[in-house]
Protein backbone atom coordinates (compact mmCIF):
# COMPACT_ATOMS: atom_id res chain seq x y z
CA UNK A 1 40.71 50.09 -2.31
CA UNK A 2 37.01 49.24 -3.64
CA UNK A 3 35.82 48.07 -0.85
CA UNK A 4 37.11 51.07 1.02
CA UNK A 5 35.97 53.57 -0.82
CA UNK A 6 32.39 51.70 -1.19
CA UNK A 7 33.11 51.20 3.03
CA UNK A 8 33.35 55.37 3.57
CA UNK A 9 30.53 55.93 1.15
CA UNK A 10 28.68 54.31 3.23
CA UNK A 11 29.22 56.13 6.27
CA UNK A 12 26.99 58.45 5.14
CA UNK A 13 23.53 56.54 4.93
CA UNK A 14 21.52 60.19 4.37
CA UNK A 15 22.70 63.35 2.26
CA UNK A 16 21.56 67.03 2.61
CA UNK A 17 18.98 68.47 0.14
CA UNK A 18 17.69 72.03 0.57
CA UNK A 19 18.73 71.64 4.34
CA UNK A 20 16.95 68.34 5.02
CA UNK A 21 18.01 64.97 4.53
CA UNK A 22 17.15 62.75 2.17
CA UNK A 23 18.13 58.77 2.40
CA UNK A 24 20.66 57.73 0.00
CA UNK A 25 18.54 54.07 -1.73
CA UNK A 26 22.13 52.91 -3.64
CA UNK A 27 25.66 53.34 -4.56
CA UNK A 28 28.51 52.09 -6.99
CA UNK A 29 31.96 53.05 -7.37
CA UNK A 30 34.13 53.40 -10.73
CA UNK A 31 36.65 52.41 -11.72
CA UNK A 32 34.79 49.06 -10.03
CA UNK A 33 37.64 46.95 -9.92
CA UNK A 34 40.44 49.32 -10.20
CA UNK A 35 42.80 49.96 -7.02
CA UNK A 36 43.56 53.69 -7.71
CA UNK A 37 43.59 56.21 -5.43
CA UNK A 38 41.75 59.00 -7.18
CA UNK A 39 37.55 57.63 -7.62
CA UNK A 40 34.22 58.09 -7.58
CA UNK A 41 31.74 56.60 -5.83
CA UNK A 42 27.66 57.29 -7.41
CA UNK A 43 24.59 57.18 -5.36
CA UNK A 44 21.31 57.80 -5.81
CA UNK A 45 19.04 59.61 -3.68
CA UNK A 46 15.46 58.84 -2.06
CA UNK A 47 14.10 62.12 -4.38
CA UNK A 48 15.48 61.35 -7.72
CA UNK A 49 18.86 62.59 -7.31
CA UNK A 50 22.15 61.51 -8.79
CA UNK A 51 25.33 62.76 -6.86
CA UNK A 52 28.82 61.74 -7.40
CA UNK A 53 31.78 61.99 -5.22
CA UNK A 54 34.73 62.36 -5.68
CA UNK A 55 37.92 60.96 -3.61
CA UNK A 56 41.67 60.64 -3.79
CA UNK A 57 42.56 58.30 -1.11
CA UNK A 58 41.62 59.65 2.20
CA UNK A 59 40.40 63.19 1.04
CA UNK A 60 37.23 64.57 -0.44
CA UNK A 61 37.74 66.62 -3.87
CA UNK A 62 34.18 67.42 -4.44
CA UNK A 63 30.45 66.32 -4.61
CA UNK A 64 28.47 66.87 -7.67
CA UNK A 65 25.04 66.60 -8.62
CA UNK A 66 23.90 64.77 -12.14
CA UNK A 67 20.88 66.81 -14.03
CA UNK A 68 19.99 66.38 -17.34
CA UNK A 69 16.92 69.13 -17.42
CA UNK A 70 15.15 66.77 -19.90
CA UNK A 71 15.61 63.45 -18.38
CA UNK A 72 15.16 62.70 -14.43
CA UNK A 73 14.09 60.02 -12.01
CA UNK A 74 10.73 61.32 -10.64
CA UNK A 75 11.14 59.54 -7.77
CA UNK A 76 14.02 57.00 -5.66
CA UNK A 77 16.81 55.80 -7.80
CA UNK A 78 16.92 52.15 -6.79
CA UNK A 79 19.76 51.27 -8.54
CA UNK A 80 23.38 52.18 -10.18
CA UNK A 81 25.80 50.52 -12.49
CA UNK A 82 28.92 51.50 -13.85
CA UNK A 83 29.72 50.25 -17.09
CA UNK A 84 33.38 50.62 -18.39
CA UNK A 85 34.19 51.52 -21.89
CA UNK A 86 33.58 49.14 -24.76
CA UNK A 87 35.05 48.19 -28.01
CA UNK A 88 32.65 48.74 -30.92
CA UNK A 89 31.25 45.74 -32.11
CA UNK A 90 29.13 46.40 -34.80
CA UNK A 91 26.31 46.42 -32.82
CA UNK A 92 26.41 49.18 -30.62
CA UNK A 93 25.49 52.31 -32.25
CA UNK A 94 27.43 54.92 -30.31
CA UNK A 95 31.20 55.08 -29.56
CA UNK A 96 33.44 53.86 -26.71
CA UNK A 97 33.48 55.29 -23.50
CA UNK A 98 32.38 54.74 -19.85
CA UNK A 99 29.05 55.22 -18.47
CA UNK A 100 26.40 55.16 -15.68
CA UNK A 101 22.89 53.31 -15.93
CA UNK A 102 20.31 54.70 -13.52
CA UNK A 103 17.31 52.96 -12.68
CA UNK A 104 14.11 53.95 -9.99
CA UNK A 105 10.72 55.09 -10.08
CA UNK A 106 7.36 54.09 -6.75
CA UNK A 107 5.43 51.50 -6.58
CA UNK A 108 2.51 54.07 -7.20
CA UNK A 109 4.17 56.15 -10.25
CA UNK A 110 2.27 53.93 -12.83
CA UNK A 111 3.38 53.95 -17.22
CA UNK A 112 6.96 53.97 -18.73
CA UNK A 113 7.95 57.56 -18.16
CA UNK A 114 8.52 57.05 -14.58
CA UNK A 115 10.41 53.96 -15.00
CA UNK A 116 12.82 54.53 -17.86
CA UNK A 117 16.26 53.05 -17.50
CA UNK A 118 18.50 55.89 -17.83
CA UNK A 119 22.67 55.50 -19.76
CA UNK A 120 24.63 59.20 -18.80
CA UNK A 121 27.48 60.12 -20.44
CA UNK A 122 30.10 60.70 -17.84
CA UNK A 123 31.69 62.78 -19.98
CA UNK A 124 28.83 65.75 -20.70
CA UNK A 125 26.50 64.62 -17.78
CA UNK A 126 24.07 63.84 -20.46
CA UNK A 127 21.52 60.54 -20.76
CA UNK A 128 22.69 59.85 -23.75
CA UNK A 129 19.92 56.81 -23.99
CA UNK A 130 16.80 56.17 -22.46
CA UNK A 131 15.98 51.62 -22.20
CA UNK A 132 12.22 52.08 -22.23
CA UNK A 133 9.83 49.03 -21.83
CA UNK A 134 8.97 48.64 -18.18
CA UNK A 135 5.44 49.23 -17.03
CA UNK A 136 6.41 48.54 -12.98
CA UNK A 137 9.38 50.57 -10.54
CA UNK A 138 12.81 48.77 -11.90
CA UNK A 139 14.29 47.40 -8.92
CA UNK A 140 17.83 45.66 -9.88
CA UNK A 141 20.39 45.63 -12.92
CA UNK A 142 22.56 43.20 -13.96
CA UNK A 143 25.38 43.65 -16.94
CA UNK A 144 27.59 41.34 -18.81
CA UNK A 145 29.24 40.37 -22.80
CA UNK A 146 27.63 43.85 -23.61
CA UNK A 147 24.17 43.39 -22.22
CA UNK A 148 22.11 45.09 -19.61
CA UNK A 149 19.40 42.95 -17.45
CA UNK A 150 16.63 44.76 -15.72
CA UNK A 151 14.28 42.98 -12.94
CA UNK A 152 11.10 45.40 -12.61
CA UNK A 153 7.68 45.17 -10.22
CA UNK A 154 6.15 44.55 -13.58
CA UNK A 155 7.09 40.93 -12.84
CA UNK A 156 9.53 40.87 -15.99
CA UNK A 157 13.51 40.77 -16.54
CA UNK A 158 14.24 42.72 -19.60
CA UNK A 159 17.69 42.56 -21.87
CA UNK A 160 19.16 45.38 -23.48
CA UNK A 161 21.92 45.46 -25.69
CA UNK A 162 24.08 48.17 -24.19
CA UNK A 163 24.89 51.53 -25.66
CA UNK A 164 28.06 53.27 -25.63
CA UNK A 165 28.53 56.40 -24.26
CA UNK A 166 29.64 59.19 -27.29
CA UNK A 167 32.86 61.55 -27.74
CA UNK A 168 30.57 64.54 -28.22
CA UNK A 169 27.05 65.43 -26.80
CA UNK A 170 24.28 64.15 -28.63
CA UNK A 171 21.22 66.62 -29.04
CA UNK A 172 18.34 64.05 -27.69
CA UNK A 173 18.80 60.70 -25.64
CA UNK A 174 18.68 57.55 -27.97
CA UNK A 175 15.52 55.24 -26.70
CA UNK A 176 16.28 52.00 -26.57
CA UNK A 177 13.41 49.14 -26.49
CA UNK A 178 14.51 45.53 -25.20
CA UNK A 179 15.43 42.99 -27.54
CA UNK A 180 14.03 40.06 -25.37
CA UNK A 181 11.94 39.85 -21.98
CA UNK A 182 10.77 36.97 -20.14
CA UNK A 183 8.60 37.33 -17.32
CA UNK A 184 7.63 35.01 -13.73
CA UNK A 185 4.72 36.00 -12.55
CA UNK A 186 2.69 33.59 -14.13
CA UNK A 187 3.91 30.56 -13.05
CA UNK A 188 3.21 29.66 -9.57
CA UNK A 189 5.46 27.71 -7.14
CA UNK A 190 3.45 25.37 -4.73
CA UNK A 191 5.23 25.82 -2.08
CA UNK A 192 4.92 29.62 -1.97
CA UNK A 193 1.37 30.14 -2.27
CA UNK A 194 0.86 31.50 1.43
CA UNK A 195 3.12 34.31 0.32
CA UNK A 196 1.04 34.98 -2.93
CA UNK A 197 -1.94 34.53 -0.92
CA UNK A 198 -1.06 37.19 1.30
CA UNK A 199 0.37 39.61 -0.43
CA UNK A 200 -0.39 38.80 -4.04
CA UNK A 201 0.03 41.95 -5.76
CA UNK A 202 3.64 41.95 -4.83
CA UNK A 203 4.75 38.36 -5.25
CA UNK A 204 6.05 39.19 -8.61
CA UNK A 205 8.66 41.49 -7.70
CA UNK A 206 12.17 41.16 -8.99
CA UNK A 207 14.59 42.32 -6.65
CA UNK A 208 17.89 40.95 -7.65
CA UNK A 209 19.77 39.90 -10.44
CA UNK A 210 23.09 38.32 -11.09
CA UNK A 211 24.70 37.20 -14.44
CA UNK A 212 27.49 34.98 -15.31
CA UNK A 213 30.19 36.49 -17.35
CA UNK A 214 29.55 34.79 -20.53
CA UNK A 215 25.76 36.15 -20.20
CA UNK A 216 24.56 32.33 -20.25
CA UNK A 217 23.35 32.08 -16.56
CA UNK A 218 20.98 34.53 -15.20
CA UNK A 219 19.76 34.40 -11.73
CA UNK A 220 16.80 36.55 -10.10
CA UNK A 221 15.53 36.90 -6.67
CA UNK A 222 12.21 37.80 -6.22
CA UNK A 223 9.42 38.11 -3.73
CA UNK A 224 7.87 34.71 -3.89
CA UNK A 225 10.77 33.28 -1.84
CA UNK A 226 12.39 31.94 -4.88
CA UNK A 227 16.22 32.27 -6.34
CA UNK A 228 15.38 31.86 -10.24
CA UNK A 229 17.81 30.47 -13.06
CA UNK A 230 17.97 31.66 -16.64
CA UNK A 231 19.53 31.29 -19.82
CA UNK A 232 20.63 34.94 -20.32
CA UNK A 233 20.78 34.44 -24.12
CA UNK A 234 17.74 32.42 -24.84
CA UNK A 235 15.42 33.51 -21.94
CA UNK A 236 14.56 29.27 -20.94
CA UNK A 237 14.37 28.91 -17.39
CA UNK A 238 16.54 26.33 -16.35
CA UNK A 239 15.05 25.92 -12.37
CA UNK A 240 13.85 27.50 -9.49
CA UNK A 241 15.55 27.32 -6.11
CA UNK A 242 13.11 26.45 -3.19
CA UNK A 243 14.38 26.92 0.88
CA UNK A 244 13.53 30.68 1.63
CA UNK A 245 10.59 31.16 3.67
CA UNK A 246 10.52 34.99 2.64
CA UNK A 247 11.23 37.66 0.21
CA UNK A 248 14.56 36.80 -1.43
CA UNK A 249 16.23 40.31 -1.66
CA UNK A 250 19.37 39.73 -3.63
CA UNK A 251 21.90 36.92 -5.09
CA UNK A 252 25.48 37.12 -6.16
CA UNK A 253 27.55 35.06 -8.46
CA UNK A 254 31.11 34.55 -8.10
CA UNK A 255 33.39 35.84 -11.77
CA UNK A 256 33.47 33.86 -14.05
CA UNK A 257 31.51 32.26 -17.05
CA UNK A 258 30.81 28.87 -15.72
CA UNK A 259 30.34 29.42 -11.60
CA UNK A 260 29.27 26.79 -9.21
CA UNK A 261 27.96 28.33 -6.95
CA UNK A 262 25.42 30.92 -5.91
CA UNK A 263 24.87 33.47 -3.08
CA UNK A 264 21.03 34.46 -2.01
CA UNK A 265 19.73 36.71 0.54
CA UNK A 266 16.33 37.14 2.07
CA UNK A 267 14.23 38.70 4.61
CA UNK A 268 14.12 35.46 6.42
CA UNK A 269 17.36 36.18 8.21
CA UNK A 270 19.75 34.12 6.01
CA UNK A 271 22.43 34.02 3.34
CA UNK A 272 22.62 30.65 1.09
CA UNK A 273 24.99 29.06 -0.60
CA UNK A 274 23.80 26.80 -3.29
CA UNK A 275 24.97 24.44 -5.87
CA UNK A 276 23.74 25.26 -8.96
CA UNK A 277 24.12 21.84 -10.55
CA UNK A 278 22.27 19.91 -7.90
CA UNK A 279 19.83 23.27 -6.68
CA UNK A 280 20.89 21.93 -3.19
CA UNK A 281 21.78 24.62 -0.18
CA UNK A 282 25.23 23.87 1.16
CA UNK A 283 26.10 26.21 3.45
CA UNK A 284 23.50 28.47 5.77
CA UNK A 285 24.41 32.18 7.18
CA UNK A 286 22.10 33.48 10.00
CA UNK A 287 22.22 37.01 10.17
């Protein structure tokens, strides 16, 4: 049921705005892993917008647009999670409920305010918080054990210990400042220097990220033709995966808190399969 309701979603690869059309850049779908007839699927739009829709089985109910007149992308949302309720821990400063996290902002829209990280409260429609920090467009989220990952152009992955969502509408948005970043761009793989050489103020970019369930093993994918492992607790890199021979666009991890393997795509064509013990490819999809 997911995967069919992310499958019609997609159908519709542009949305109207004002009577034009505007490319949709991402979608998710809540509940994610539920199989329930009555869902809604989020997507973000090339100018900023947030839309849900909502579906019960086979038939529309409605489409809705986000706006929180104080808070709002200025430019492509890039990415969408959907974050299910949580117990309070202690550490967590609001109470239990679902939420969104919104992410975006250009290459060219420079300084924090047009690449906040944005938590709405599905309840109100609110952003309830506001994950401040990143100085480059946020490109990919990642969440796990209570924690939000964020990959940016700034060449850093920040973590975030995750807010929950309130059970009454909070006058301004909670900012939120990362408790730990670690960043790549300074350390230089020999193998990928034509890339950097050609097109070096990009070869920093983070544009996936996957994390384990346990939060222990982070992996990015970036634009130096690397796949990237972390510790998603500690920050340590624990290796860096070498057989692209371009941008590495996104990665996967199966469930699970001690996977095996990994999943990478890239602008070179192909989907790997690695081992994440031995950093070896084992299996090779040409698309």
């Amino acid at each position: 049921e997911a995967a069919h309701g992310l499958a019609r979603a997609m159908r519709c690869a542009t949305d109207k705005v004002d009577g034009g059309v505007m490319p949709i850049s991402c979608v998710a779908k809540s509940p994610a892993a539920a199989r329930r007839p009555l869902s809604s699927i989020y997507y973000g739009l090339d100018n900023g917008d947030i839309r849900v829709w909502r579906v019960d089985g086979d038939s529309e109910l409605d489409v809705i647009t986000l706006r929180d007149e104080r808070h709002q992308h200025p430019a492509q949302v890039s990415t969408i999670l959907v974050l299910d309720g949580q117990e309070d821990d202690g550490q967590s400063t609001i109470a239990s409920g679902p939420s969104l996290i919104t992410a975006g902002g250009r290459e060219k829209l420079l300084g924090q305010a047009s690449n906040n990280i944005f938590q709405w409260d599905l309840q109100f429609g609110l952003v309830v918080a506001r994950y401040v920090g990143h100085t480059g467009w946020v490109r990919c989220m990642a969440a796990s054990s209570g924690y939000l990952f964020s990959g940016s152009c700034d060449g850093s992955i920040r973590r975030w210990r995750v807010q929950q969502t309130s059970a009454r509408a909070e006058a301004e948005a909670m900012v939120v400042h990362a408790d730990h970043f670690f960043t790549i761009w300074p350390e230089r793989v020999e193998s990928v220097e034509a890339l950097q050489a050609f097109d070096p103020l990009r070869s920093s970019w983070i544009r996936g990220l996957a994390v384990s369930d346990d939060c222990r093993m982070l992996f990015s994918a970036g634009n130096d033709c690397t796949l990237r492992r972390w510790d998603g607790e500690s920050g340590a890199a624990h290796g860096v995966y070498l057989d692209h021979s371009n941008k590495v666009t996104c990665v996967a991890l199966p469930r699970g808190n001690s996977p095996l393997f990994v999943f990478s795509g890239s602008n070179d064509g192909f989907i790997l399969q690695w081992s994440i013990a031995t950093g070896q490819v084992i299996a090779r999809i040409e698309c």
